[in-house]
C-alpha atoms as a PDB file:
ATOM      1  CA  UNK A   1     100.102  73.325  95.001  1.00  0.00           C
ATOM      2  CA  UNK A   2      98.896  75.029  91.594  1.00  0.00           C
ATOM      3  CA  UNK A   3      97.494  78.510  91.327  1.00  0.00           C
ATOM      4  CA  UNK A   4      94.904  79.506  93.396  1.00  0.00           C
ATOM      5  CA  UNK A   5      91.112  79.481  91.414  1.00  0.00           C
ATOM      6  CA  UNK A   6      88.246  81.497  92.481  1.00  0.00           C
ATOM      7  CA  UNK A   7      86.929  77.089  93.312  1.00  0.00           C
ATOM      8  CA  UNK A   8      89.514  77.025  96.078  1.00  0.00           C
ATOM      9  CA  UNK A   9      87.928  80.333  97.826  1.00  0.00           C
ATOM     10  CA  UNK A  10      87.340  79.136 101.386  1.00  0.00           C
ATOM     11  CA  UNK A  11      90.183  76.663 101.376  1.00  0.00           C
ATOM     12  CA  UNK A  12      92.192  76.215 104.919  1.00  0.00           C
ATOM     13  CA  UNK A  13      95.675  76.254 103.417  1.00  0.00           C
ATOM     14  CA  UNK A  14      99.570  76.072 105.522  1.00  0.00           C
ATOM     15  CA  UNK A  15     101.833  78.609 105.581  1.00  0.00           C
ATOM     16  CA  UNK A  16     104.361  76.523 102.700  1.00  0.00           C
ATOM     17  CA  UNK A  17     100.802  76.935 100.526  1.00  0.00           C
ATOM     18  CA  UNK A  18     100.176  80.170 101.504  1.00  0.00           C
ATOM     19  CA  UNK A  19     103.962  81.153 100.468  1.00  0.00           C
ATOM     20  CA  UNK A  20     103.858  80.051  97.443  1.00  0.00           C
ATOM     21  CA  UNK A  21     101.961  82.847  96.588  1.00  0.00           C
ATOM     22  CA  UNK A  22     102.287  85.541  99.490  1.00  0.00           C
ATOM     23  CA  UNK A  23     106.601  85.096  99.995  1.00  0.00           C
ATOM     24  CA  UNK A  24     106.887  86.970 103.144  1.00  0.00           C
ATOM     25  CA  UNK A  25     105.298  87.237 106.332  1.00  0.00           C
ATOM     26  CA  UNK A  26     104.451  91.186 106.048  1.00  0.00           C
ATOM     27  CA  UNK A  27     100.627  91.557 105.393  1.00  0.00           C
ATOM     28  CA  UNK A  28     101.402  92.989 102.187  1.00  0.00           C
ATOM     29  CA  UNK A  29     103.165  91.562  99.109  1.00  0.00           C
ATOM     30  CA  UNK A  30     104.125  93.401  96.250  1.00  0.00           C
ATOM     31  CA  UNK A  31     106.886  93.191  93.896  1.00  0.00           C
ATOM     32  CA  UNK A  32     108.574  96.339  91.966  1.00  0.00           C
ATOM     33  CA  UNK A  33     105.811  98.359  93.127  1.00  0.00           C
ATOM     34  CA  UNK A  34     102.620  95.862  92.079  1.00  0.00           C
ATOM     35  CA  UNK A  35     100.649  94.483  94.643  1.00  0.00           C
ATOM     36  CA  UNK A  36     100.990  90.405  94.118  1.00  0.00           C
ATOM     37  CA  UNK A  37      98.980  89.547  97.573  1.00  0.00           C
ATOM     38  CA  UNK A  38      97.852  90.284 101.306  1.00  0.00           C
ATOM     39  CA  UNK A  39      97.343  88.760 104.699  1.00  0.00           C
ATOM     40  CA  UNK A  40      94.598  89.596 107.178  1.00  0.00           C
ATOM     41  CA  UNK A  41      93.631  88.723 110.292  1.00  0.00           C
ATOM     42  CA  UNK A  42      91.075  91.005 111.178  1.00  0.00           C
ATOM     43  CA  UNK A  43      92.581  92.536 113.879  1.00  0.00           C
ATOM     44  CA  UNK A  44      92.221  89.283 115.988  1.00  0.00           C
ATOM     45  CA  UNK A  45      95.876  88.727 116.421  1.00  0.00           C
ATOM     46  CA  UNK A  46      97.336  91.836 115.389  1.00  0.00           C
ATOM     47  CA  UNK A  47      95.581  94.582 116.959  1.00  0.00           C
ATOM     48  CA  UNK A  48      98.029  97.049 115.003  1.00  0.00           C
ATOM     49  CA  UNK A  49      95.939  96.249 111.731  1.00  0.00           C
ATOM     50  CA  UNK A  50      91.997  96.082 112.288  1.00  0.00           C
ATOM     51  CA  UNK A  51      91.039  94.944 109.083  1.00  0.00           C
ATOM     52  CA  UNK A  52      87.442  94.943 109.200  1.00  0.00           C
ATOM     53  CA  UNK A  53      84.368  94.006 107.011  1.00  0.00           C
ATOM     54  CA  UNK A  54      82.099  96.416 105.006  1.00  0.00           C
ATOM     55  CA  UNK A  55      78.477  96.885 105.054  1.00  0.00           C
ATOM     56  CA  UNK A  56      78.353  93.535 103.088  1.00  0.00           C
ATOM     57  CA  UNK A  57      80.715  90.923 103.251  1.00  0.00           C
ATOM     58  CA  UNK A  58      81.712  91.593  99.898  1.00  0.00           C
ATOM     59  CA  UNK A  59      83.983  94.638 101.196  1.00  0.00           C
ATOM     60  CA  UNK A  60      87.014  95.555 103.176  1.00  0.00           C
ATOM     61  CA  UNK A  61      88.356  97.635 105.002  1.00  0.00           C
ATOM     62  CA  UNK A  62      92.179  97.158 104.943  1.00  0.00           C
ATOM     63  CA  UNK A  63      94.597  98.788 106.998  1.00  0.00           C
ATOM     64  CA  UNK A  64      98.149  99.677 105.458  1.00  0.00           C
ATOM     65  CA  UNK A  65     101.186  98.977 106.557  1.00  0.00           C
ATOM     66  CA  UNK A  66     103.432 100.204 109.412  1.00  0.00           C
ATOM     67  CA  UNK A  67     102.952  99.475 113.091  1.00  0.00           C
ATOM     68  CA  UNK A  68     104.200 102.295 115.088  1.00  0.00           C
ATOM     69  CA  UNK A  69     103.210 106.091 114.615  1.00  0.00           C
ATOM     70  CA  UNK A  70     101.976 107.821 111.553  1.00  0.00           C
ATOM     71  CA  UNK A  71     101.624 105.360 108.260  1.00  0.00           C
ATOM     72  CA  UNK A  72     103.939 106.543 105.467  1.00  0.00           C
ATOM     73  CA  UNK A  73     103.881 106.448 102.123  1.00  0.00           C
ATOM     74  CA  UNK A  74     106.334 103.132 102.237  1.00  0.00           C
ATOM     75  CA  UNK A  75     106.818 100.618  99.439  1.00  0.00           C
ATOM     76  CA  UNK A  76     103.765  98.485 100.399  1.00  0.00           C
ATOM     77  CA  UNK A  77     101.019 101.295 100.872  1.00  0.00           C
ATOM     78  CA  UNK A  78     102.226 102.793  97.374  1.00  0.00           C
ATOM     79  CA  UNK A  79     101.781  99.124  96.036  1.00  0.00           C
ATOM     80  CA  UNK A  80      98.386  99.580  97.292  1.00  0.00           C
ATOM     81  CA  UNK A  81      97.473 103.047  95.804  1.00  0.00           C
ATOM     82  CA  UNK A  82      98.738 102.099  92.593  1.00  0.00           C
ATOM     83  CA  UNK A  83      96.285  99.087  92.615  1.00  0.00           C
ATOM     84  CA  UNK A  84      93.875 101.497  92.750  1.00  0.00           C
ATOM     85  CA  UNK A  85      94.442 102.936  89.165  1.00  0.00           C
ATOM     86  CA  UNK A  86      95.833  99.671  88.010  1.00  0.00           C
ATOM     87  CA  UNK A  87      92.921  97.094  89.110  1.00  0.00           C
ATOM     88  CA  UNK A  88      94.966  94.382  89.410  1.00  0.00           C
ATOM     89  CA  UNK A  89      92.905  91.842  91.453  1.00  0.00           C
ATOM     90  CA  UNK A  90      94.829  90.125  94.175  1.00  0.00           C
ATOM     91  CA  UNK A  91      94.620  87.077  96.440  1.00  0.00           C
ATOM     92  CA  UNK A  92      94.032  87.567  99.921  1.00  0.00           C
ATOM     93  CA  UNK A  93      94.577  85.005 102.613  1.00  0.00           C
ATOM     94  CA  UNK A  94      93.047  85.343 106.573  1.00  0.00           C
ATOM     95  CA  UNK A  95      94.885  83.797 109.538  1.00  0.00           C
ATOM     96  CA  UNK A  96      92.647  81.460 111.726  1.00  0.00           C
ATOM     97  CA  UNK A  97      95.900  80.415 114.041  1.00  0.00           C
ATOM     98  CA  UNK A  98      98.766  79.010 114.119  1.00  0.00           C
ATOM     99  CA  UNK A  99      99.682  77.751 110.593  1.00  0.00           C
ATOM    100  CA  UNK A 100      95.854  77.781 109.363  1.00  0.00           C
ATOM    101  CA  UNK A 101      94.990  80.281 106.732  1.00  0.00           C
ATOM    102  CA  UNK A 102      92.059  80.601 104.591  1.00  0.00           C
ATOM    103  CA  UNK A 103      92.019  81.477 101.109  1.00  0.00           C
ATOM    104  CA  UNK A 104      89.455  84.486 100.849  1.00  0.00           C
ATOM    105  CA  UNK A 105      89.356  84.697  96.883  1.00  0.00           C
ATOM    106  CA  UNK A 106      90.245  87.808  94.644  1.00  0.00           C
ATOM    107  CA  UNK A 107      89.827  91.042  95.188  1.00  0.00           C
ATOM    108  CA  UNK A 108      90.975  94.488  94.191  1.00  0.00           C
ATOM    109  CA  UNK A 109      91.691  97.633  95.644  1.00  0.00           C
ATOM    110  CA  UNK A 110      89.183 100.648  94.778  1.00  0.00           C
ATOM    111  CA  UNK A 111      89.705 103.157  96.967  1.00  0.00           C
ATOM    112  CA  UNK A 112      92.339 104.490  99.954  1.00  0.00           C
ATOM    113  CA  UNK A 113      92.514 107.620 102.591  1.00  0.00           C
ATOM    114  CA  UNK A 114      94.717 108.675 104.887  1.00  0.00           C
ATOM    115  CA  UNK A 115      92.741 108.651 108.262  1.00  0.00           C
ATOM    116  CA  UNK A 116      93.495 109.213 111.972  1.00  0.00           C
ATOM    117  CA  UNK A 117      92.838 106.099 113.638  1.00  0.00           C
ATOM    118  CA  UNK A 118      91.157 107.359 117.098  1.00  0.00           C
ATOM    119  CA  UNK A 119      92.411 103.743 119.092  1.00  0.00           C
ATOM    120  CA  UNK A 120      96.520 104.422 118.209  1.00  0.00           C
ATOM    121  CA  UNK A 121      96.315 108.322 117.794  1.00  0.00           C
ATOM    122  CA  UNK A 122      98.051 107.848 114.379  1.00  0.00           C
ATOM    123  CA  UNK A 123      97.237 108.359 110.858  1.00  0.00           C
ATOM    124  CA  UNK A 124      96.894 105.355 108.709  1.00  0.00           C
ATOM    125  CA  UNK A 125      96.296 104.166 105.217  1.00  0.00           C
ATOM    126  CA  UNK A 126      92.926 102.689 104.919  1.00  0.00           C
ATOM    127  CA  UNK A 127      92.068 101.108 101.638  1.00  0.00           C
ATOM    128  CA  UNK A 128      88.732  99.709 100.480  1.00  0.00           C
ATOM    129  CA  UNK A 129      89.222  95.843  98.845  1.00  0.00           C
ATOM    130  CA  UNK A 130      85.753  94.874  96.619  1.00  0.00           C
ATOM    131  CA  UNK A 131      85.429  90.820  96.253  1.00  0.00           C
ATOM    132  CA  UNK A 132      86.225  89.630  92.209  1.00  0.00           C
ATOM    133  CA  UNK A 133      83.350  87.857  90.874  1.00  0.00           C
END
């Protein structure tokens, strides 16, 4: 497979194709601190991050990472602020089921908060992805 193009947006890709790009299975990918990719799912078959749509489709609400208790400032969720200031644009892929993925195009972070996520009783790191183009 060759890089991903804004043309392939929509694309039902494997896992191998996915991890090409995205070259582990935690939602976030980021390498010496830049964000290089992320997985979703929506919350449809990981309840621990509901990843959910804005008031357009062209927004998202993206949950950061960590499972269990409190989100902390960990490797991936810094990735994540520093796209922020950085606005690197990034792939993002969405599992359907088992080895299905679609490609979702590019998109960059523009915003995060640290919020207290009433379901869990935790805190997590929310960050707002805007669609590229």
């Amino acid at each position: 497979m060759t890089q991903l193009g804004p043309e392939d947006e929509g694309r039902i890709l494997t896992w191998n194709e996915v991890s090409e790009t995205h070259k582990t299975r935690n939602g976030i990918f980021q390498r010496n601190g830049e964000l290089v990719s992320l997985l979703t799912d929506f919350g449809k078959l990981t309840p621990y991050y509901p990843d959910f749509e804005g008031d357009s489709p062209d927004t998202i609400f993206y949950t950061g990472s960590g499972r269990r208790g409190d989100q902390k400032k960990d490797i991936r969720n810094r990735a994540l602020i520093a796209a922020v200031h950085s606005g690197v644009s990034v792939p993002l892929f969405c599992k359907l089921g088992v080895n299905r993925w679609e490609f979702k195009g590019f998109w960059r972070v523009v915003d995060s908060e640290y919020v207290f996520e009433e379901k869990r009783e935790r805190m997590v790191w929310r960050f707002v992805l805007r669609k590229v183009g």
